[in-house]
PDB file of N, CA and C in Angstrom:
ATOM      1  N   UNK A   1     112.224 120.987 100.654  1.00  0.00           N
ATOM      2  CA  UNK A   1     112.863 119.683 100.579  1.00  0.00           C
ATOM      3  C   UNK A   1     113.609 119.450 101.883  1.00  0.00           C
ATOM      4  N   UNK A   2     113.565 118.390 102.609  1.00  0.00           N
ATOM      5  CA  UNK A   2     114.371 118.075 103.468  1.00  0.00           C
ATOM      6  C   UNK A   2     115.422 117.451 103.168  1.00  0.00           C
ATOM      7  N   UNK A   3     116.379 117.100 104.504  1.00  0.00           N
ATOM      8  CA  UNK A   3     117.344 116.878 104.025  1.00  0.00           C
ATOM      9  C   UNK A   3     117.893 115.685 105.215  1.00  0.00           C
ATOM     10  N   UNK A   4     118.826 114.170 104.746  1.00  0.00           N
ATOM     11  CA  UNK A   4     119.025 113.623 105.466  1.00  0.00           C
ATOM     12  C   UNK A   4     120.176 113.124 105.763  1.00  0.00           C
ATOM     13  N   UNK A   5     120.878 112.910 106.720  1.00  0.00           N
ATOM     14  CA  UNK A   5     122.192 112.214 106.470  1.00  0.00           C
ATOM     15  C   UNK A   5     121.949 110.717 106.643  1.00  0.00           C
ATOM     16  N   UNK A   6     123.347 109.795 106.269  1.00  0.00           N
ATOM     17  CA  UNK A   6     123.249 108.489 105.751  1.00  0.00           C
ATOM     18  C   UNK A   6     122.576 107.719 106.842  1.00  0.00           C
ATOM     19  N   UNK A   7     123.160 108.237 108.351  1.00  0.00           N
ATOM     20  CA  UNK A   7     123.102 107.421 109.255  1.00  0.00           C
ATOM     21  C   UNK A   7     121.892 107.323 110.071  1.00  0.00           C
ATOM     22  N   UNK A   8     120.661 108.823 109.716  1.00  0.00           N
ATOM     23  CA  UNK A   8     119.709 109.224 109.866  1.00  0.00           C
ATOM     24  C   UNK A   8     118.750 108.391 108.931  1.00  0.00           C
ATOM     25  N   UNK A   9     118.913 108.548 107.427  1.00  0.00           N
ATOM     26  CA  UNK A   9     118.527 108.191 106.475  1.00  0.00           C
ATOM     27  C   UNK A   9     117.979 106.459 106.616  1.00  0.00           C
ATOM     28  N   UNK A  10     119.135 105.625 107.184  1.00  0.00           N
ATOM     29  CA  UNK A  10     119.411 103.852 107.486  1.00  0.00           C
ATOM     30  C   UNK A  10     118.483 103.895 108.392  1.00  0.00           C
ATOM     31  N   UNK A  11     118.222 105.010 109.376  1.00  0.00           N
ATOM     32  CA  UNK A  11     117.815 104.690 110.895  1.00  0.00           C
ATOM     33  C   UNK A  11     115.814 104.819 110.887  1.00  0.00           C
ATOM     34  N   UNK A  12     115.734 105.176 109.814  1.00  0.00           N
ATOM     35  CA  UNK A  12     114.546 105.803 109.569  1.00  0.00           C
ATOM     36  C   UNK A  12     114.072 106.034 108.099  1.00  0.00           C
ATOM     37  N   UNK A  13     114.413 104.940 107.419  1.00  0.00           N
ATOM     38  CA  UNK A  13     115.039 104.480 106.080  1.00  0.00           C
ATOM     39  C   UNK A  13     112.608 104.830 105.749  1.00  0.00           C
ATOM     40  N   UNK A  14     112.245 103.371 106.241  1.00  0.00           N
ATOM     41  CA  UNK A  14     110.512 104.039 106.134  1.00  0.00           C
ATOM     42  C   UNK A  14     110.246 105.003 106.030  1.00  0.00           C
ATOM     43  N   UNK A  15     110.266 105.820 106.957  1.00  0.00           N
ATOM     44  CA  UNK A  15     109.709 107.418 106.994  1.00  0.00           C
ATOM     45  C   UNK A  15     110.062 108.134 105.996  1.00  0.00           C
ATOM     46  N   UNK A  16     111.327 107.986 105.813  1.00  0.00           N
ATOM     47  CA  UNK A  16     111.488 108.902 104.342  1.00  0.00           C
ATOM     48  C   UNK A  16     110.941 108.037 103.310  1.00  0.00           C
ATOM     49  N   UNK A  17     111.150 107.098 103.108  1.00  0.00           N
ATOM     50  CA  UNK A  17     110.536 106.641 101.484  1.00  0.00           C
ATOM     51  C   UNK A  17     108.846 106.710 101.402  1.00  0.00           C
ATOM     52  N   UNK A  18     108.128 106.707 102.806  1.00  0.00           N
ATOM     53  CA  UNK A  18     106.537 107.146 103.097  1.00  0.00           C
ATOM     54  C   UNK A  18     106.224 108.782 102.423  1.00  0.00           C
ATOM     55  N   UNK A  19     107.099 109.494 103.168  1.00  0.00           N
ATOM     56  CA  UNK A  19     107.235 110.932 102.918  1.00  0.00           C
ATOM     57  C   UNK A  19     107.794 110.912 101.036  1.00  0.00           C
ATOM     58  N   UNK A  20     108.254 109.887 100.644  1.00  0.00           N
ATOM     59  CA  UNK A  20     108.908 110.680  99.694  1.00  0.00           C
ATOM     60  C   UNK A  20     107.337 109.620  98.416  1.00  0.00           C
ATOM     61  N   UNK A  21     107.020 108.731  98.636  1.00  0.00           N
ATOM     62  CA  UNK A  21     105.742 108.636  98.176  1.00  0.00           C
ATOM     63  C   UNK A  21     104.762 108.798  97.986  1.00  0.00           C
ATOM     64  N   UNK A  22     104.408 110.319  99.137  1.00  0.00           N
ATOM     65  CA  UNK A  22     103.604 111.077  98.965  1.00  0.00           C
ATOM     66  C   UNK A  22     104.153 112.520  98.739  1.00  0.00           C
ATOM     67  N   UNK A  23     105.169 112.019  98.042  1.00  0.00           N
ATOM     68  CA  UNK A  23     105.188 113.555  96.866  1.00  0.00           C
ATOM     69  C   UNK A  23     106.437 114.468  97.684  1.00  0.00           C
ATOM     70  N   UNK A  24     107.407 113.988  98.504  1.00  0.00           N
ATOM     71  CA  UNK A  24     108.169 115.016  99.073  1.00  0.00           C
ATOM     72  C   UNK A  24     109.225 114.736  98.746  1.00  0.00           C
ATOM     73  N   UNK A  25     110.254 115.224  98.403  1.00  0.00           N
ATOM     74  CA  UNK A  25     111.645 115.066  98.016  1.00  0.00           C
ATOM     75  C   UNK A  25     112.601 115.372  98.834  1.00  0.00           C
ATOM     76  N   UNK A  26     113.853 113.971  99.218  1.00  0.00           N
ATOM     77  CA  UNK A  26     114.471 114.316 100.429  1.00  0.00           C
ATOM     78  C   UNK A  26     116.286 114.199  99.945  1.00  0.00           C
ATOM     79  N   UNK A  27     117.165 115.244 100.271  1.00  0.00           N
ATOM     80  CA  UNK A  27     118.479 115.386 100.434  1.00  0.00           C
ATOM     81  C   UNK A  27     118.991 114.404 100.771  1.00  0.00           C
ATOM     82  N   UNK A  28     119.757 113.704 100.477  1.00  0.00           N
ATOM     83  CA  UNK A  28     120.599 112.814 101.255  1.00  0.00           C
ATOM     84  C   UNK A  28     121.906 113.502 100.855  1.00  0.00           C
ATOM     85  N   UNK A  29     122.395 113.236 102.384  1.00  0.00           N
ATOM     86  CA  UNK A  29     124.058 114.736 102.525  1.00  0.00           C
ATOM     87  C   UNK A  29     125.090 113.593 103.454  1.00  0.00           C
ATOM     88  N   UNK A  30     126.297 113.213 103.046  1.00  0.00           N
ATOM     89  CA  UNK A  30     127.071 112.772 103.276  1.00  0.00           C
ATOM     90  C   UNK A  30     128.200 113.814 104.086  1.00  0.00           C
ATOM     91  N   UNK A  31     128.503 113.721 105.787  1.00  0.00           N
ATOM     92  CA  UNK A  31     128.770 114.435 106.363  1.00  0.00           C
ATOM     93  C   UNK A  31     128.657 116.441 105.870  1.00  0.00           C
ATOM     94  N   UNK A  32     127.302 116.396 105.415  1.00  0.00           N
ATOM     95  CA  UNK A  32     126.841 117.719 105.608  1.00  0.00           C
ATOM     96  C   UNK A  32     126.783 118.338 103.899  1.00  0.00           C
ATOM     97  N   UNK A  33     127.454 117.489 102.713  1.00  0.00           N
ATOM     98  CA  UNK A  33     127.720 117.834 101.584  1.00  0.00           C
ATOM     99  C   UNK A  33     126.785 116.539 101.197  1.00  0.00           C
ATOM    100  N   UNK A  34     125.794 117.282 100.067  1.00  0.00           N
ATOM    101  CA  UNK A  34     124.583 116.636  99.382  1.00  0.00           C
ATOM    102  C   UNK A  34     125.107 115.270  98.392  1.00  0.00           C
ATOM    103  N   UNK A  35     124.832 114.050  98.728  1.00  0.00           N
ATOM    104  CA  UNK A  35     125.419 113.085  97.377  1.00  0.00           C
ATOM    105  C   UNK A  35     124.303 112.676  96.845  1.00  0.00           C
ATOM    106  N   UNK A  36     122.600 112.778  97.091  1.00  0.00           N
ATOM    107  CA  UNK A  36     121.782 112.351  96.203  1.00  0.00           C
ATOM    108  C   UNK A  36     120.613 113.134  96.644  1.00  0.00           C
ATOM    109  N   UNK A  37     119.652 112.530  95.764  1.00  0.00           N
ATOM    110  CA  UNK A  37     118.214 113.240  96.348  1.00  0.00           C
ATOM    111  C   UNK A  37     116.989 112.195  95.899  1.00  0.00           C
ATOM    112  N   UNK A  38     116.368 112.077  96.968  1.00  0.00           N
ATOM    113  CA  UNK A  38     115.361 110.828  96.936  1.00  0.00           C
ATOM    114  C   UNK A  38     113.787 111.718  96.261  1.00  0.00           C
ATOM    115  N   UNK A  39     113.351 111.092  95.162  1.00  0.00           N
ATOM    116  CA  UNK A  39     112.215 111.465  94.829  1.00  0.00           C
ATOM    117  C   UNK A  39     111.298 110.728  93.993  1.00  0.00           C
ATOM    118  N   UNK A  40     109.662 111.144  94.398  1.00  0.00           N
ATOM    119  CA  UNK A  40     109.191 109.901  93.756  1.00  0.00           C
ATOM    120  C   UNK A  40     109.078 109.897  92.555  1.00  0.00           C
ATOM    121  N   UNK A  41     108.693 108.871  92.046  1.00  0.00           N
ATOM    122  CA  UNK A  41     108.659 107.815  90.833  1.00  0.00           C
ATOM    123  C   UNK A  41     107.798 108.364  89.988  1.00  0.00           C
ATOM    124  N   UNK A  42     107.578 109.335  88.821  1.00  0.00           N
ATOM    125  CA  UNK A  42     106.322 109.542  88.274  1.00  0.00           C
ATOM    126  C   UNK A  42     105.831 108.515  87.669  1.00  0.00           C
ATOM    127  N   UNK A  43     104.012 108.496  87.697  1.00  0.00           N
ATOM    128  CA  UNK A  43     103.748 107.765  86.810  1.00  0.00           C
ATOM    129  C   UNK A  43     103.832 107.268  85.104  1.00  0.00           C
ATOM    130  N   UNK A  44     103.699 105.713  84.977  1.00  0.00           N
ATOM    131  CA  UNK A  44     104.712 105.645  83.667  1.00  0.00           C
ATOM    132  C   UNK A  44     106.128 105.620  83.565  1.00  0.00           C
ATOM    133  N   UNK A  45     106.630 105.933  84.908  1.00  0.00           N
ATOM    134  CA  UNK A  45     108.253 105.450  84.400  1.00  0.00           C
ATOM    135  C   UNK A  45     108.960 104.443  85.151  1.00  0.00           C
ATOM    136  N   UNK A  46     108.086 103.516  85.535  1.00  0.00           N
ATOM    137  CA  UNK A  46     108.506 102.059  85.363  1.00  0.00           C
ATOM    138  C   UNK A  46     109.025 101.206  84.308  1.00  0.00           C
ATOM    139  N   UNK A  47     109.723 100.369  84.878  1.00  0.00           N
ATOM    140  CA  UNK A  47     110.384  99.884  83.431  1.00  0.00           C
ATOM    141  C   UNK A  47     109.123  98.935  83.183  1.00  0.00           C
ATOM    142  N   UNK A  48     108.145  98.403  83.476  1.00  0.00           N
ATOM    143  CA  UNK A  48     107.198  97.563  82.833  1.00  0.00           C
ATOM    144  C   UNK A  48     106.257  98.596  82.182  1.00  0.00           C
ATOM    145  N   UNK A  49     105.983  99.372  82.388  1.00  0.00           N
ATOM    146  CA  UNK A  49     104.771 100.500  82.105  1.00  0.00           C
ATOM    147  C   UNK A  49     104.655 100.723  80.939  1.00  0.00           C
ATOM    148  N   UNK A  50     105.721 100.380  80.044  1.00  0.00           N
ATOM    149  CA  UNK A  50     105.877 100.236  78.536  1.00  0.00           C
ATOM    150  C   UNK A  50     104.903  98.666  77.862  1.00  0.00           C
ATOM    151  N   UNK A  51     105.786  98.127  78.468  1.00  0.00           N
ATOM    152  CA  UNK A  51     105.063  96.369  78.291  1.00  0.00           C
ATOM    153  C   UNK A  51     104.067  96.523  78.314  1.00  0.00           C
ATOM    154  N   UNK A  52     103.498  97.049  80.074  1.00  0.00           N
ATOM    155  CA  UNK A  52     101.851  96.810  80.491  1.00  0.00           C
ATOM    156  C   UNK A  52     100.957  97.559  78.781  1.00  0.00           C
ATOM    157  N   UNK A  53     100.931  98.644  78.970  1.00  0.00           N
ATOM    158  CA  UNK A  53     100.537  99.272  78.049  1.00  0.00           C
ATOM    159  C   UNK A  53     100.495  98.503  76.865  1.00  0.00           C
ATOM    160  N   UNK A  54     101.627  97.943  76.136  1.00  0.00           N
ATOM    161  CA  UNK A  54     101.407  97.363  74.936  1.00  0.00           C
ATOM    162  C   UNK A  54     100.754  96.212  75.257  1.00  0.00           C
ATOM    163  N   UNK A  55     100.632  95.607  76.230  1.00  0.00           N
ATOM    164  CA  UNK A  55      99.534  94.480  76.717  1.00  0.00           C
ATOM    165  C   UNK A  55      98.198  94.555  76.833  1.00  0.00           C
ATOM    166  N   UNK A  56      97.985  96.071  77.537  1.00  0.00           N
ATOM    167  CA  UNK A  56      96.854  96.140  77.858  1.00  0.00           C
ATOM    168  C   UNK A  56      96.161  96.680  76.040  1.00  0.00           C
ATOM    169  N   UNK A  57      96.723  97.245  75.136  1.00  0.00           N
ATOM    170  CA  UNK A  57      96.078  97.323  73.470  1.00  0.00           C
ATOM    171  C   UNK A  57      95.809  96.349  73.348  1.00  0.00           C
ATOM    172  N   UNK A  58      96.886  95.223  73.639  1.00  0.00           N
ATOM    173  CA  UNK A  58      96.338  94.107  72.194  1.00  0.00           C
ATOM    174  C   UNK A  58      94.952  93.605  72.885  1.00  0.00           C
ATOM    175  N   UNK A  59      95.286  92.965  74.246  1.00  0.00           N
ATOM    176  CA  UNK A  59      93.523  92.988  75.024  1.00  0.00           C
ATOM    177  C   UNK A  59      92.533  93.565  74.681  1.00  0.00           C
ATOM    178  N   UNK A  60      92.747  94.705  74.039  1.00  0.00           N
ATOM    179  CA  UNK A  60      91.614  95.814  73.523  1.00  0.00           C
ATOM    180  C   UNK A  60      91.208  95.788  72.312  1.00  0.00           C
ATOM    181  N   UNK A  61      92.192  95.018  71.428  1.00  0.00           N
ATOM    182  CA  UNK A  61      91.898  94.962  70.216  1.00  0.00           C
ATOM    183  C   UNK A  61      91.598  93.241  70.019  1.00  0.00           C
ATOM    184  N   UNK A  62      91.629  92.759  70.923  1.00  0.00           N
ATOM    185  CA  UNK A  62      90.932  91.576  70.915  1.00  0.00           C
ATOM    186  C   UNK A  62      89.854  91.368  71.829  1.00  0.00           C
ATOM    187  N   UNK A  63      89.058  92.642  71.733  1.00  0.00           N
ATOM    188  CA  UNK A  63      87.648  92.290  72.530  1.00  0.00           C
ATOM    189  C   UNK A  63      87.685  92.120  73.644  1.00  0.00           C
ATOM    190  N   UNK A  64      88.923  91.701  74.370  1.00  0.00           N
ATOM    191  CA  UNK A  64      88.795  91.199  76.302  1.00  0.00           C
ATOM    192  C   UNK A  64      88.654  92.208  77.207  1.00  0.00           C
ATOM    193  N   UNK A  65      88.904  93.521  76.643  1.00  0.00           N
ATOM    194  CA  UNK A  65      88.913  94.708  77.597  1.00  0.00           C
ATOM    195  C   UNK A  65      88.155  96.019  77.101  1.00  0.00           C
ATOM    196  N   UNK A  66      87.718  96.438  77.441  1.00  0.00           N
ATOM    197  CA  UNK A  66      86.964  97.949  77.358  1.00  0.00           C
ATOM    198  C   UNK A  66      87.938  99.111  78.191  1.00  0.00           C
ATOM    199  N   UNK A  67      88.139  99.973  77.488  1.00  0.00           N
ATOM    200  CA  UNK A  67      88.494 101.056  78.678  1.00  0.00           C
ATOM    201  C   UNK A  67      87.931 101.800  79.047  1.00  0.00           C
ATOM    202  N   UNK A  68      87.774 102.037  80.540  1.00  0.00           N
ATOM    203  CA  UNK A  68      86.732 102.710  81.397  1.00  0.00           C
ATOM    204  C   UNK A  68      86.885 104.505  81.247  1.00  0.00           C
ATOM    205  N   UNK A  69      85.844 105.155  80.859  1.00  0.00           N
ATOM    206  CA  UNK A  69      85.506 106.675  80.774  1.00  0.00           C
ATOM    207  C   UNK A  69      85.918 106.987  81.916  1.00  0.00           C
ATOM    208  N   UNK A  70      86.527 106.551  83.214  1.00  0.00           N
ATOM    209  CA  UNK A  70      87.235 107.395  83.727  1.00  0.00           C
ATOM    210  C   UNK A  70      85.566 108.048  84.916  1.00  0.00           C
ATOM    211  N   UNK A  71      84.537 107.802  84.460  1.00  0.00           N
ATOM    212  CA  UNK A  71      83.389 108.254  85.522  1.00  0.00           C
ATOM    213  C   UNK A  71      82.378 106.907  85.942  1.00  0.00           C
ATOM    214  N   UNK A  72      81.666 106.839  86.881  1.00  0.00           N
ATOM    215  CA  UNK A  72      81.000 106.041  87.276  1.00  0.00           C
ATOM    216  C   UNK A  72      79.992 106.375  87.096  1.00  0.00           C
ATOM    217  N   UNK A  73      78.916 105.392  86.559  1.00  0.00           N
ATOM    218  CA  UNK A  73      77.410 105.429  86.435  1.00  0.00           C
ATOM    219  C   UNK A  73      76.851 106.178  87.529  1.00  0.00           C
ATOM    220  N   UNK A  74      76.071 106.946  87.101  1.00  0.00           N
ATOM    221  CA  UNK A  74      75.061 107.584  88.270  1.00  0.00           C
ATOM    222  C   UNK A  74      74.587 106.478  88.888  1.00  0.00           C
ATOM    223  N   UNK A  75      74.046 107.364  90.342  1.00  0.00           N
ATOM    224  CA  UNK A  75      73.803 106.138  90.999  1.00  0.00           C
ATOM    225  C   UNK A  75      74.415 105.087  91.457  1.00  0.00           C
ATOM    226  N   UNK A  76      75.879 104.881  91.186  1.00  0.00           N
ATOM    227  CA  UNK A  76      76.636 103.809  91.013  1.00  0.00           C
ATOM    228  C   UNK A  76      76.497 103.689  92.684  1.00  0.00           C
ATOM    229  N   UNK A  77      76.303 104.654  93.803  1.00  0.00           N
ATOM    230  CA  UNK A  77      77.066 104.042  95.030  1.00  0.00           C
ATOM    231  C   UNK A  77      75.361 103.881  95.778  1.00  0.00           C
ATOM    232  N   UNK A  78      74.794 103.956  94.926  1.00  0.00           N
ATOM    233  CA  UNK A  78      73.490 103.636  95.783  1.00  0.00           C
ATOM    234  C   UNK A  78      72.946 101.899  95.283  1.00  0.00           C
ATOM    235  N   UNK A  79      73.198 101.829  94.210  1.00  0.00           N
ATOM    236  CA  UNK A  79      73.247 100.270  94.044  1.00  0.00           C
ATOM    237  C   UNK A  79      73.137  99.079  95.386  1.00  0.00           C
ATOM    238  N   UNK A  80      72.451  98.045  95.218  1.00  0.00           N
ATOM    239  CA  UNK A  80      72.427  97.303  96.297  1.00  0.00           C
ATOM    240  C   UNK A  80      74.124  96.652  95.827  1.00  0.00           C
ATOM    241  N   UNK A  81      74.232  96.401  97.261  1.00  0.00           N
ATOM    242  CA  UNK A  81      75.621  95.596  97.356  1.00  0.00           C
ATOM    243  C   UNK A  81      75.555  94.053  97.387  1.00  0.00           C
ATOM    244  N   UNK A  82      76.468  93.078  96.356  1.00  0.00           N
ATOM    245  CA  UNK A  82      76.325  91.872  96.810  1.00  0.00           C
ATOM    246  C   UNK A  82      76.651  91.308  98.151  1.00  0.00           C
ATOM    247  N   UNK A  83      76.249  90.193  98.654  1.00  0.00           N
ATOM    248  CA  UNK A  83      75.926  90.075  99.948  1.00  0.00           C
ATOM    249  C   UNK A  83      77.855  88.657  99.750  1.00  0.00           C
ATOM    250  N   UNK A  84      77.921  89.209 100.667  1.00  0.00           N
ATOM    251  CA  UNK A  84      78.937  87.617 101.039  1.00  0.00           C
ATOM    252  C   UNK A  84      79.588  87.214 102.464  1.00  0.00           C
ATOM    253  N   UNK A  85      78.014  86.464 102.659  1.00  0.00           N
ATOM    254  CA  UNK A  85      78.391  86.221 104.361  1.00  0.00           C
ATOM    255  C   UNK A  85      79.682  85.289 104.192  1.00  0.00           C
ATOM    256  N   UNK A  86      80.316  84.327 103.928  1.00  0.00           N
ATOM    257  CA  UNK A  86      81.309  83.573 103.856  1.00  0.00           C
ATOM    258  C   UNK A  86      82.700  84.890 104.164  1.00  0.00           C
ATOM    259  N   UNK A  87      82.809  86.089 103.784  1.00  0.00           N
ATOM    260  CA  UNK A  87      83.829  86.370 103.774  1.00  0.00           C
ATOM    261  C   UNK A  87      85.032  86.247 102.781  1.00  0.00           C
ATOM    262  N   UNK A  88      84.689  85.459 101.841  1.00  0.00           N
ATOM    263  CA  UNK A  88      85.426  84.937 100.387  1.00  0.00           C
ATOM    264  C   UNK A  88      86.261  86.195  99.813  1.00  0.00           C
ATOM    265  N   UNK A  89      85.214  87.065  99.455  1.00  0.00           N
ATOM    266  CA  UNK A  89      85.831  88.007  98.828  1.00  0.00           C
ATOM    267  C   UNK A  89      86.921  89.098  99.683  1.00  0.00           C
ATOM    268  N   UNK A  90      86.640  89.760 100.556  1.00  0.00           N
ATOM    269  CA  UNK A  90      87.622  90.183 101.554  1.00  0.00           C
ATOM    270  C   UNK A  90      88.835  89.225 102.223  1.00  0.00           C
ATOM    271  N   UNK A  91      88.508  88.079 101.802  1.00  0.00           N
ATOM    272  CA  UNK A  91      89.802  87.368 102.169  1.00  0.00           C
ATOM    273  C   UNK A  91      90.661  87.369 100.928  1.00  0.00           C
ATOM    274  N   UNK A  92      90.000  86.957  99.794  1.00  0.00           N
ATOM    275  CA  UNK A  92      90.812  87.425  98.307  1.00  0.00           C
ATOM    276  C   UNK A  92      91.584  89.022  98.407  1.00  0.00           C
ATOM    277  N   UNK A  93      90.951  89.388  98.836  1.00  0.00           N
ATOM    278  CA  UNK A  93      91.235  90.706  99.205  1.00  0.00           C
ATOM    279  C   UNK A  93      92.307  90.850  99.415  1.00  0.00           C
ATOM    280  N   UNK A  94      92.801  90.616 101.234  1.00  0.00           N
ATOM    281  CA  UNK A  94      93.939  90.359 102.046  1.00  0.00           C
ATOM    282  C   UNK A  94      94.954  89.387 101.288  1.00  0.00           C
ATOM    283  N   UNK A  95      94.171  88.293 100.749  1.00  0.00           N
ATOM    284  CA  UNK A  95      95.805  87.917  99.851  1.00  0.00           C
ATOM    285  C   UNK A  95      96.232  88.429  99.061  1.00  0.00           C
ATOM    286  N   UNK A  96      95.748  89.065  98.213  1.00  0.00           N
ATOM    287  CA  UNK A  96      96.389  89.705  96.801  1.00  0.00           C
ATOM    288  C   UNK A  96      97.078  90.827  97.541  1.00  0.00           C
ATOM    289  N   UNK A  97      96.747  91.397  98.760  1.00  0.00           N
ATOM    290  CA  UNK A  97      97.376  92.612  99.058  1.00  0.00           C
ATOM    291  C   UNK A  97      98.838  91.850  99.698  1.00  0.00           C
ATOM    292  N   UNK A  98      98.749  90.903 100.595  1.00  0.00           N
ATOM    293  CA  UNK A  98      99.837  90.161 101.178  1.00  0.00           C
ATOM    294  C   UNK A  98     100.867  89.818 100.419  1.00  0.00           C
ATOM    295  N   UNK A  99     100.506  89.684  99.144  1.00  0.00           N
ATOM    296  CA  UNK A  99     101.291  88.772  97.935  1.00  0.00           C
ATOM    297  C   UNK A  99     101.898  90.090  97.437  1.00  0.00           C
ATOM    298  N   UNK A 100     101.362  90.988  97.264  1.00  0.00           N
ATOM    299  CA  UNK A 100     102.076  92.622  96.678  1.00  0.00           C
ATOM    300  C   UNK A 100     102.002  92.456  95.173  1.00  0.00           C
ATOM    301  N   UNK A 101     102.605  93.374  94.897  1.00  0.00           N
ATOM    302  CA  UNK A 101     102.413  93.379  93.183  1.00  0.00           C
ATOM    303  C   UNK A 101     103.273  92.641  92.557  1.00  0.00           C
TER     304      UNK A 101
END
């Protein structure tokens, strides 16, 4: 585990929350004595993750959703690809990612 102070922590505030989203857990030490510790989020313990879930049943029990086995059809990546010279879909793309969750 590393370890950061406040003024380190503000200065470079990204890097640790990058590092700590891929799974690393970081000290935060207030002139040299520890006052917290940054770590990530397991999955499911969002405060919506309850909701989603009871959302995503009733969808299921009303026919709108299937839940996926978790494997892909054989063959799945040899499939021809749909074609989209326009660019449409990769621009849908870039917005939904722009817009965030």
């Amino acid at each position: 585990m590393d370890s950061a102070g406040i003024a380190e922590l503000k200065a470079k505030l990204s890097e640790y929350l990058s590092r700590v989203k891929a799974g690393e857990e970081v000290l935060v030490t207030d002139r040299g004595r520890p006052i917290a510790r940054l770590v990530p989020i397991e999955k499911g313990d969002g405060p919506d993750d309850e909701a989603e879930r009871v959302r995503l049943r009733a969808m299921e029990r009303e026919g709108l959703l299937r839940p996926g086995s978790g494997r892909l059809p054989e063959g799945f990546f040899e499939k021809e690809r749909p074609v989209d010279p326009e660019g449409l879909l990769r621009g849908a793309v870039i917005e939904d990612r722009q817009e965030g969750p």
